[in-house]
N, C-alpha and C. Protein backbone atom coordinates (compact mmCIF):
# COMPACT_ATOMS: atom_id res chain seq x y z
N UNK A 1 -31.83 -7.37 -46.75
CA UNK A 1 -32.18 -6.63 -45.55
C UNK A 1 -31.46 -5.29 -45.55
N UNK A 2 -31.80 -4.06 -45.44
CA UNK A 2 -31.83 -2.99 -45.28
C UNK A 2 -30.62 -2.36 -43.63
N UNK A 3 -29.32 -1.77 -43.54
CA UNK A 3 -28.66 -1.44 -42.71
C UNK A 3 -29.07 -1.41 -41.60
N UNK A 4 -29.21 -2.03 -40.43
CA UNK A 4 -29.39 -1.92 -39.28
C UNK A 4 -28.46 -0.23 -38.80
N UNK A 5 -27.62 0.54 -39.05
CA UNK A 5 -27.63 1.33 -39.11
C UNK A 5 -28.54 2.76 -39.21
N UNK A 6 -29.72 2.57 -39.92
CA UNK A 6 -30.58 3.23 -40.61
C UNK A 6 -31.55 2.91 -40.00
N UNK A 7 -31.60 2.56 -38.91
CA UNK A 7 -32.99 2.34 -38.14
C UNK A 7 -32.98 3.62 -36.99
N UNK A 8 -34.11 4.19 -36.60
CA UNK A 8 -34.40 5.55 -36.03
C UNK A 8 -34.40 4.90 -34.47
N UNK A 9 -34.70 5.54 -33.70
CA UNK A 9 -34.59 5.16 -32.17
C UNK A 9 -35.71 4.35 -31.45
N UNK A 10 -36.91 5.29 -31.87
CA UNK A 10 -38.11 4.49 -32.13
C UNK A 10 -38.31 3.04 -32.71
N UNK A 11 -37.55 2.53 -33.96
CA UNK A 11 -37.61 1.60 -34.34
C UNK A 11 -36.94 0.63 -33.88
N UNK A 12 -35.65 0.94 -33.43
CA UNK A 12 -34.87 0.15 -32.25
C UNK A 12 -35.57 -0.36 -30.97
N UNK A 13 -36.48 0.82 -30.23
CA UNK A 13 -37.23 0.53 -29.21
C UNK A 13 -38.43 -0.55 -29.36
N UNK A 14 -38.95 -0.60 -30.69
CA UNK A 14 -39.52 -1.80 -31.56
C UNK A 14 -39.07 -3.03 -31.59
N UNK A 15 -37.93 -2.80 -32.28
CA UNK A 15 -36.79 -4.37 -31.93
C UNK A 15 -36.86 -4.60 -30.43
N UNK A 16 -36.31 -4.01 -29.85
CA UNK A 16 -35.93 -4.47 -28.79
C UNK A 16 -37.39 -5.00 -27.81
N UNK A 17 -38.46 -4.60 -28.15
CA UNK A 17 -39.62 -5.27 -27.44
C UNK A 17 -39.87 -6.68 -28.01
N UNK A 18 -39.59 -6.91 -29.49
CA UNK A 18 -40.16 -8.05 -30.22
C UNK A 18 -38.99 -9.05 -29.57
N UNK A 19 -37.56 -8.51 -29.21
CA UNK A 19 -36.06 -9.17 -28.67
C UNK A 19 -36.63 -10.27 -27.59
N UNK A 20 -37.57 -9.07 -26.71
CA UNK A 20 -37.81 -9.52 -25.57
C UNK A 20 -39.30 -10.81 -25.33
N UNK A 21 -39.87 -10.48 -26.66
CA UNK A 21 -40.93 -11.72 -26.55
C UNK A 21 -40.65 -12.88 -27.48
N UNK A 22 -41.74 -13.42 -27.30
CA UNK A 22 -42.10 -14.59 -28.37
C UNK A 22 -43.01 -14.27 -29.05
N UNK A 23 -43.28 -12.73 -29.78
CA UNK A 23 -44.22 -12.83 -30.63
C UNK A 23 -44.93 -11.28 -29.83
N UNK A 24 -45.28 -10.51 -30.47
CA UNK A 24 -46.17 -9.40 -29.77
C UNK A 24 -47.10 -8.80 -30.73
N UNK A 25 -48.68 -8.31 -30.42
CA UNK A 25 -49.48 -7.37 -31.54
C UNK A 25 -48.73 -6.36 -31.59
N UNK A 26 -49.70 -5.56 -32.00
CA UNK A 26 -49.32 -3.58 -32.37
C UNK A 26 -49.96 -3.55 -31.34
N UNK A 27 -50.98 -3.62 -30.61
CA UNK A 27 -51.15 -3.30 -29.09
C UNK A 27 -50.04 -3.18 -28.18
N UNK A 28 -49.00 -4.66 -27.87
CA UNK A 28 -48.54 -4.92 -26.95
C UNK A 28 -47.46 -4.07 -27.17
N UNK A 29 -46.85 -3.86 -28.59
CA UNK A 29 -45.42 -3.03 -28.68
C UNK A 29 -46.10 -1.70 -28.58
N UNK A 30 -46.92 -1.34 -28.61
CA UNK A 30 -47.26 0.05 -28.49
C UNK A 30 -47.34 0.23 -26.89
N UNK A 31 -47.71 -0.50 -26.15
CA UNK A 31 -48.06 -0.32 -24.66
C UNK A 31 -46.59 -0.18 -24.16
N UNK A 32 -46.15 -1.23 -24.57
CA UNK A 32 -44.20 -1.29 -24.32
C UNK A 32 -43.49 0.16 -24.40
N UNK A 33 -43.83 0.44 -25.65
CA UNK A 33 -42.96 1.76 -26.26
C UNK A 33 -43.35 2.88 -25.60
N UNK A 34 -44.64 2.92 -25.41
CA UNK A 34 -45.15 4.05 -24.73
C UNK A 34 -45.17 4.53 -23.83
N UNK A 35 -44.40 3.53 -22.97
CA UNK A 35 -43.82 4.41 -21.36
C UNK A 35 -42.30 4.80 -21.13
N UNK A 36 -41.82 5.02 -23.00
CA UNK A 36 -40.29 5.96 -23.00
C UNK A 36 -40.33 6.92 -24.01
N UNK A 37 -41.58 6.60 -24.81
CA UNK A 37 -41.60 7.37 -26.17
C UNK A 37 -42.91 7.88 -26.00
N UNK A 38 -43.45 8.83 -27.11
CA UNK A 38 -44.73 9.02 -27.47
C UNK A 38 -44.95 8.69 -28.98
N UNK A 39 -45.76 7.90 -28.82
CA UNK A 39 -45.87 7.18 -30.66
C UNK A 39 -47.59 6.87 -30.32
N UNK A 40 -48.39 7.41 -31.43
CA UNK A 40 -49.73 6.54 -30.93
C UNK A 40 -49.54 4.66 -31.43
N UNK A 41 -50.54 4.31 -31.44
CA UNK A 41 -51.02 2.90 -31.70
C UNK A 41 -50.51 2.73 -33.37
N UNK A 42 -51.25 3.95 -34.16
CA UNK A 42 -50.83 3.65 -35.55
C UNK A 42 -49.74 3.64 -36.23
N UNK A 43 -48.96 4.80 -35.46
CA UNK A 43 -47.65 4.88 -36.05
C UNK A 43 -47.00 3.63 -35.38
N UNK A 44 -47.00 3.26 -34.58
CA UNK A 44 -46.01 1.83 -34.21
C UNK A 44 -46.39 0.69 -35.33
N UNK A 45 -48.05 0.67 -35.51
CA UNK A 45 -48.26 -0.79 -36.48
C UNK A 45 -48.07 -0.36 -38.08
N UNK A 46 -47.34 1.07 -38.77
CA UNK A 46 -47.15 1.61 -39.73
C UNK A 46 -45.29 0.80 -39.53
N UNK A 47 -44.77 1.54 -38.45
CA UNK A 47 -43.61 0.90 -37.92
C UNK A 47 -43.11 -0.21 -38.21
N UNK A 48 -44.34 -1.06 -37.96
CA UNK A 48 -44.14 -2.43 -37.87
C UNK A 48 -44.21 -3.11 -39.14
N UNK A 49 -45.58 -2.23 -40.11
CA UNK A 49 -44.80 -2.92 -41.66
C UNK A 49 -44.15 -2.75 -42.77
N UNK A 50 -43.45 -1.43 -41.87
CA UNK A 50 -41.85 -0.72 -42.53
C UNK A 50 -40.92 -1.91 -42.62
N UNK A 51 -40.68 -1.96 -41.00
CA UNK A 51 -39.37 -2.97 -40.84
C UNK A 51 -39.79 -4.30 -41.34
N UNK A 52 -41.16 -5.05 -41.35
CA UNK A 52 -41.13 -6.00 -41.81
C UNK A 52 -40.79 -6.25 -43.47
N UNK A 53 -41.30 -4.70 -44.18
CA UNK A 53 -41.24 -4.37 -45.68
C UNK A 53 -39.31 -4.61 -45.74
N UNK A 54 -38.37 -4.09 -44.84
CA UNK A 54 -37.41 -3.84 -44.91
C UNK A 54 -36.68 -5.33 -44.30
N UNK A 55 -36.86 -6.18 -43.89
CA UNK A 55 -36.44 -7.26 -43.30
C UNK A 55 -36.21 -7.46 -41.98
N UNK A 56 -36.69 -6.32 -41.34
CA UNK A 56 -36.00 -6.53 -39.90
C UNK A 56 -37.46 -7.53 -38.55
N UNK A 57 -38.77 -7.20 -39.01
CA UNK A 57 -39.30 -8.12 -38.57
C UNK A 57 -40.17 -9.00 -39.42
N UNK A 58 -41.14 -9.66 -38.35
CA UNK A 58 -41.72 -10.51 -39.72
C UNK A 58 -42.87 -10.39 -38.57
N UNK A 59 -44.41 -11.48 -39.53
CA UNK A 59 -45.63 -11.51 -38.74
C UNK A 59 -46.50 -12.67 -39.24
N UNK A 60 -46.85 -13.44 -38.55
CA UNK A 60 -48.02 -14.13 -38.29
C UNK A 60 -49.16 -14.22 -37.45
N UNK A 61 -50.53 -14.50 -38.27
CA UNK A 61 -51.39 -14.52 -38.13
C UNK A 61 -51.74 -15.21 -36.82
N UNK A 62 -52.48 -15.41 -35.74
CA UNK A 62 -52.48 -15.91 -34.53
C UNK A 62 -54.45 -15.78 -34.09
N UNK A 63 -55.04 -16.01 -34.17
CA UNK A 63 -56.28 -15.54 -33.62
C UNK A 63 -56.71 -14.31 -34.76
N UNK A 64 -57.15 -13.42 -33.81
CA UNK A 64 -57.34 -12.52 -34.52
C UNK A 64 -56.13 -11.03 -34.72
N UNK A 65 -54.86 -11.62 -34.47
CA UNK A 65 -53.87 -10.67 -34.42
C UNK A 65 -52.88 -11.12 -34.64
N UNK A 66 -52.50 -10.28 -35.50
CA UNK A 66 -50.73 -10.19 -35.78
C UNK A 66 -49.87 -10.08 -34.88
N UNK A 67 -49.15 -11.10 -35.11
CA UNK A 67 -47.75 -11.28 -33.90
C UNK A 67 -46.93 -11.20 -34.74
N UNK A 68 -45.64 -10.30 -34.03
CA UNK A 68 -44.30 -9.75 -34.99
C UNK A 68 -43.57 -10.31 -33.78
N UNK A 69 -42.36 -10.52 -34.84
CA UNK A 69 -41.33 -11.30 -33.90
C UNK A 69 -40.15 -10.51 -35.06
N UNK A 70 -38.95 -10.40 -34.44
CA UNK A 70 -37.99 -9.58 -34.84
C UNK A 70 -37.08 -11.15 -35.97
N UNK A 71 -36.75 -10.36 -36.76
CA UNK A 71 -36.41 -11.74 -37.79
C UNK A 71 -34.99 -11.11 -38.07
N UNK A 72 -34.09 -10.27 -36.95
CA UNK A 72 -32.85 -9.75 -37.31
C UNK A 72 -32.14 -10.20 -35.64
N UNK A 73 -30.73 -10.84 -35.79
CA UNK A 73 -30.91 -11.13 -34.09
C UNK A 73 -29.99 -9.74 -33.33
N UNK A 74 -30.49 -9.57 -31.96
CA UNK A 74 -29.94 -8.75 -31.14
C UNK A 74 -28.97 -8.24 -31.56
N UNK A 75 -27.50 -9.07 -31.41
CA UNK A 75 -26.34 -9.32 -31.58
C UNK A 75 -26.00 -8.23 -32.31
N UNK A 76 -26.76 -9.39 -33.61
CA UNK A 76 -25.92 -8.80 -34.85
C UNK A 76 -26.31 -7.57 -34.89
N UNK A 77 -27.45 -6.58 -34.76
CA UNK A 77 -27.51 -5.16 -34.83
C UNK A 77 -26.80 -4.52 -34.08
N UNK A 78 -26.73 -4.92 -32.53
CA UNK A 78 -26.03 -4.20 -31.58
C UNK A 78 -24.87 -3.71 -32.46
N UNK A 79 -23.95 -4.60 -32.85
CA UNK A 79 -22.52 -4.82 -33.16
C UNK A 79 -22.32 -4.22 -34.19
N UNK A 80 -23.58 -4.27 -35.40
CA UNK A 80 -23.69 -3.19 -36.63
C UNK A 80 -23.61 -2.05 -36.10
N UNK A 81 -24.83 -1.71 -34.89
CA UNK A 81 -24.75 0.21 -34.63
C UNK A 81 -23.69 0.38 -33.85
N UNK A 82 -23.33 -0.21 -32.91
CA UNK A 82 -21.72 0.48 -32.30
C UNK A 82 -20.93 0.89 -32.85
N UNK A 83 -20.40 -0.33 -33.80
CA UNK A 83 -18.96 -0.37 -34.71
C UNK A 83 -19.64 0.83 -35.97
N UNK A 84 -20.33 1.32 -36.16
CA UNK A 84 -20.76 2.02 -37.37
C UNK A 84 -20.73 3.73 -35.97
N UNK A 85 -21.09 3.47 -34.86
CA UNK A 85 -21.14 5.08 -34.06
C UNK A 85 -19.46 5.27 -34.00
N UNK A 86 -18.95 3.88 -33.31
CA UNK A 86 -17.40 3.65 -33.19
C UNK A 86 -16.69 4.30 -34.45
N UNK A 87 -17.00 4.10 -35.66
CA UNK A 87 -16.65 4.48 -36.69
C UNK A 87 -16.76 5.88 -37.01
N UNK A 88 -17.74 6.49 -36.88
CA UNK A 88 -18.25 7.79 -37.30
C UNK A 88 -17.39 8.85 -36.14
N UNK A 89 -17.47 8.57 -34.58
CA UNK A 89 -16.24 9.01 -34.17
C UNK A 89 -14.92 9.32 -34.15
N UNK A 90 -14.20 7.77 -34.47
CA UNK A 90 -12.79 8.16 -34.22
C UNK A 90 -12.42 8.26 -35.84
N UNK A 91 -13.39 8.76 -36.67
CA UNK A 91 -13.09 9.21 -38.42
C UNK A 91 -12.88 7.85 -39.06
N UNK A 92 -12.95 6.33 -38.99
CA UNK A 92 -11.76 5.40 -39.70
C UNK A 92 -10.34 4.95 -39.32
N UNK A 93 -9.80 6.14 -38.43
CA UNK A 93 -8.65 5.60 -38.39
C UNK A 93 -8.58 4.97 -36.75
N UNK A 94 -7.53 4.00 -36.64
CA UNK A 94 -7.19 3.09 -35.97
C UNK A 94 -7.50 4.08 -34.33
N UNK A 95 -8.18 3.08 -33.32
CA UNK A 95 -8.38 3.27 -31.76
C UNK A 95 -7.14 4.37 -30.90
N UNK A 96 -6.35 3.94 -31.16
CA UNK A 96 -4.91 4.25 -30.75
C UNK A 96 -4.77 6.06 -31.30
N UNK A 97 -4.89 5.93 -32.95
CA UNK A 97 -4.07 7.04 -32.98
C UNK A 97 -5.74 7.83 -33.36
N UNK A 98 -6.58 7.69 -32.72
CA UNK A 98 -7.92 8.56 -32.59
C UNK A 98 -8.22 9.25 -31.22
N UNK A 99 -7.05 8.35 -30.53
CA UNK A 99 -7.36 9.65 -29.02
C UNK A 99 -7.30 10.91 -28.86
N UNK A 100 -6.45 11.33 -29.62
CA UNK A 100 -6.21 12.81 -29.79
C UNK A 100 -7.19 13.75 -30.64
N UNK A 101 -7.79 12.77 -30.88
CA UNK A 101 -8.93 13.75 -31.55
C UNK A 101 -10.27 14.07 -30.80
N UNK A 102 -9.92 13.56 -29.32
CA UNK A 102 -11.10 14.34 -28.63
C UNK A 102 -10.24 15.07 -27.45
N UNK A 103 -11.02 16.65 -27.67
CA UNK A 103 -10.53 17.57 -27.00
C UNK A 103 -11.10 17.54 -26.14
N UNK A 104 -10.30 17.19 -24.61
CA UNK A 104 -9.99 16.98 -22.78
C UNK A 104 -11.49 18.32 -23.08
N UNK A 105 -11.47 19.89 -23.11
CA UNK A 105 -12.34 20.81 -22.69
C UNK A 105 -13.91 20.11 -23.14
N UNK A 106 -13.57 19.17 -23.67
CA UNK A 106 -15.31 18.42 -24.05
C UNK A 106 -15.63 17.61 -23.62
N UNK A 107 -14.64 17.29 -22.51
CA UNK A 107 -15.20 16.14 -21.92
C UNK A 107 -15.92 16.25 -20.58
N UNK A 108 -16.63 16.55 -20.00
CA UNK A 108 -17.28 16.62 -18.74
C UNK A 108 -17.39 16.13 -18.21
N UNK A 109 -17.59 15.86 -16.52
CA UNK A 109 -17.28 15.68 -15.63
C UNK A 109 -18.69 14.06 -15.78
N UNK A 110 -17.77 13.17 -15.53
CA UNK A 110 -19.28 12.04 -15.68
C UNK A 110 -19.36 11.26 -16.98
N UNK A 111 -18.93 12.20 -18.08
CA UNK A 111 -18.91 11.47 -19.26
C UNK A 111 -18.12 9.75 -19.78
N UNK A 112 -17.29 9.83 -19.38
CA UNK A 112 -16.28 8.93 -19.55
C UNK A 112 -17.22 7.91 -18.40
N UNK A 113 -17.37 7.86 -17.08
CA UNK A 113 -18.38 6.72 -16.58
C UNK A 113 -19.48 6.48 -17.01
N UNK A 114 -20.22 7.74 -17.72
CA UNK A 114 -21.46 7.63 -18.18
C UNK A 114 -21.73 6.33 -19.46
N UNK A 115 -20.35 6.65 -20.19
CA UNK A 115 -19.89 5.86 -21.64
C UNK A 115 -19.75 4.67 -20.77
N UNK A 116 -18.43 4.33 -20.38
CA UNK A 116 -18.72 2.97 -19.85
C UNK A 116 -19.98 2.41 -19.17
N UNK A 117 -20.62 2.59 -18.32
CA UNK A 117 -21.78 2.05 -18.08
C UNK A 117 -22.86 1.70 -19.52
N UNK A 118 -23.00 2.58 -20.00
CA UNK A 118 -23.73 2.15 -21.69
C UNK A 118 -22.79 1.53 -22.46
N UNK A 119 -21.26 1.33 -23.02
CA UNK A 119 -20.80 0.04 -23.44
C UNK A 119 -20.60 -1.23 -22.36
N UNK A 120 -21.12 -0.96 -21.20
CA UNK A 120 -21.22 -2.45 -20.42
C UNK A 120 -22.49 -3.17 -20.31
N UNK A 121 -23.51 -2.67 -20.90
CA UNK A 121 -24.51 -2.71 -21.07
C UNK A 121 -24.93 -3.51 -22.35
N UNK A 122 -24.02 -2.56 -23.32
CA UNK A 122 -24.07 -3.14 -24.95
C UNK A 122 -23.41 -4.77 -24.76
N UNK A 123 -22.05 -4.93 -23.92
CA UNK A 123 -21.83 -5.57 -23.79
C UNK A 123 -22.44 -7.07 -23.31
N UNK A 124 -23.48 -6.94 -22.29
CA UNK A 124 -24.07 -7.75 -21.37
C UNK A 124 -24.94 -7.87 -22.75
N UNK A 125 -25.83 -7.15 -23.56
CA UNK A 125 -26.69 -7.39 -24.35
C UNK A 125 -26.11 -8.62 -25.56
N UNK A 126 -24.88 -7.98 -25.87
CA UNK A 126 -24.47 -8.92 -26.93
C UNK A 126 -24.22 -10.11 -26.72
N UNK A 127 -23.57 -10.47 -25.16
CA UNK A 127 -23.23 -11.31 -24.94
C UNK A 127 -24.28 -12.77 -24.40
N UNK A 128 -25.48 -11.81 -24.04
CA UNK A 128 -26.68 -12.12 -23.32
C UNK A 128 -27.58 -13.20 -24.72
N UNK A 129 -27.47 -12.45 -25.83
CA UNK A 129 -27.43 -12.69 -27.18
C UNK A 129 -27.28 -14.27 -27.57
């Protein structure tokens, strides 16, 4: 399977629809996706047999439509892309002695609640998991 890292935003928004079912067409994830993104119909079911080419979903036959179901769990990606953004931030080196490497004039007013509310989120997801 191919870095959960290396997945685009779009394709995340993919996962996370298949997260939420038991199975969905290229219709249904396209209808999903399409009221945060703009992707037509084709590029989502091109999408869809990227990540399946790459391991992240899979598909069976059902009627007359393909149902994809995500074959990578929540969790474990969440925890791949954090700790890999976590990483790319504080350079590698240890929590502690990486504070100083963000300069107070960059931080704006909101930011710091803004962050926590989206790692409490990640949190509830993983844990939800």
């Amino acid at each position: 399977m191919a870095d959960p890292t290396e997945l685009t935003e779009l394709q995340l928004m993919i996962l996370g629809v298949l997260w939420e079912s038991d199975g969905a067409s290229v219709n249904e994830v396209h209808a999903a996706v399409s009221t945060r993104e703009s992707a037509s119909r084709k590029t989502i079911g091109t999408l869809l047999q990227r990540l399946e080419q790459r391991g992240f979903v899979t598909h069976a036959v059902e009627g007359r439509a393909n149902l994809y179901r995500a074959a990578v769990p929540r969790r474990d990606t969440i925890v791949s892309r954090v700790t890999s953004m976590l990483r790319a931030i504080v350079r590698d080196t240890p929590v502690p002695a990486s504070a100083a490497f963000v300069d107070r004039a960059e931080v704006r007013d909101g930011d710091v609640q803004q962050l926590m509310v989206l790692l409490k989120r990640v949190e509830e997801d993983v844990r939800g998991s």
